[in-house]
Protein backbone atom coordinates (compact mmCIF):
# COMPACT_ATOMS: atom_id res chain seq x y z
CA UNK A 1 -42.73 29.12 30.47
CA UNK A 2 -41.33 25.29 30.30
CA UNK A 3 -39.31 23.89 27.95
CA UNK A 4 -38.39 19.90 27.70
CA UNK A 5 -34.46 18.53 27.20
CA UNK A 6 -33.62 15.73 25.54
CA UNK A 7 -31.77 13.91 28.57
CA UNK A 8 -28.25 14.52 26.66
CA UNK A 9 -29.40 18.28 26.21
CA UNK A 10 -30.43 18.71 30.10
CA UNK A 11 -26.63 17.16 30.91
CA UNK A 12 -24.75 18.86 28.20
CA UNK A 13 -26.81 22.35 29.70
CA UNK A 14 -25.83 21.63 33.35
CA UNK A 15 -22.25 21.09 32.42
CA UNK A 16 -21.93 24.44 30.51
CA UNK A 17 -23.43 26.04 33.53
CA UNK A 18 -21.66 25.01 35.87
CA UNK A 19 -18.33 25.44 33.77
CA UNK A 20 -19.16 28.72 33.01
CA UNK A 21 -20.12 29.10 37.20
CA UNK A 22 -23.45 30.28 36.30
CA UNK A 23 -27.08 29.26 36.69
CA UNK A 24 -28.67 26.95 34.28
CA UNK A 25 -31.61 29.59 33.68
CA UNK A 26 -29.01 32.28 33.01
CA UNK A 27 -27.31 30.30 30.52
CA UNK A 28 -30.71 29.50 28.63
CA UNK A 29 -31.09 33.31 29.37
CA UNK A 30 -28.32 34.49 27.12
CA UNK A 31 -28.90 31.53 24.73
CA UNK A 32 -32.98 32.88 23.81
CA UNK A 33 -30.71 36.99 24.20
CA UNK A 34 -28.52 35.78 21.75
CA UNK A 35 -30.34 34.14 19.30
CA UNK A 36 -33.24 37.10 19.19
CA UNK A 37 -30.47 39.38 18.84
CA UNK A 38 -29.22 37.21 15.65
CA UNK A 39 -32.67 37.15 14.63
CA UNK A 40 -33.39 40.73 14.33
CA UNK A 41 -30.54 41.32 12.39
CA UNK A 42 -30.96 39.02 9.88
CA UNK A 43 -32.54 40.26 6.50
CA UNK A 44 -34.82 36.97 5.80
CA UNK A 45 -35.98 37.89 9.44
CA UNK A 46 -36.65 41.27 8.76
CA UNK A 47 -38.13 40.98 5.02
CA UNK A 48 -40.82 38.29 6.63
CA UNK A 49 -41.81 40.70 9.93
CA UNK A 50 -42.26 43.59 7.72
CA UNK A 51 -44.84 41.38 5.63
CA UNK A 52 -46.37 39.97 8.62
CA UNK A 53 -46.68 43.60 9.65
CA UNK A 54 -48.40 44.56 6.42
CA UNK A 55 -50.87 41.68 6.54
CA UNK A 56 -52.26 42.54 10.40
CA UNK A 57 -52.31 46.30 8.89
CA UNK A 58 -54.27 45.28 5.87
CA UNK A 59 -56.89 43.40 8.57
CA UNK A 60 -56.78 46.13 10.56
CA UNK A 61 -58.02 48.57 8.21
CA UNK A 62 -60.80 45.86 6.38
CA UNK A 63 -62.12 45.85 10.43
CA UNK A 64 -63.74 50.02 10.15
């Protein structure tokens, strides 16, 4: 996977990593961890998986 910085991004990334003595990947590691973790718990999140869920279901079953 890539992902593109804004130059001010890329420098303002670096200088938390190295700050925080880590890696630049394991800083946008717990960044994508933290956010997905957010994610799951929030109810908007939830209420629109569980639909998306339904929908492929619904296909799934017009398919036999």
């Amino acid at each position: 996977m890539t992902i593109r910085l804004s130059a001010e991004q890329a420098e303002t990334l670096e200088t938390v990593a190295t700050v925080d003595d880590l890696a630049v990947v394991e800083v946008i590691r717990a960044a994508i961890a933290e956010h997905v973790e957010a994610r799951t718990h929030d109810f908007e999140f939830q209420r629109s998986l569980r639909e998306r869920i339904e929908r492929a279901q619904a296909m799934l079953r017009h398919e036999d």
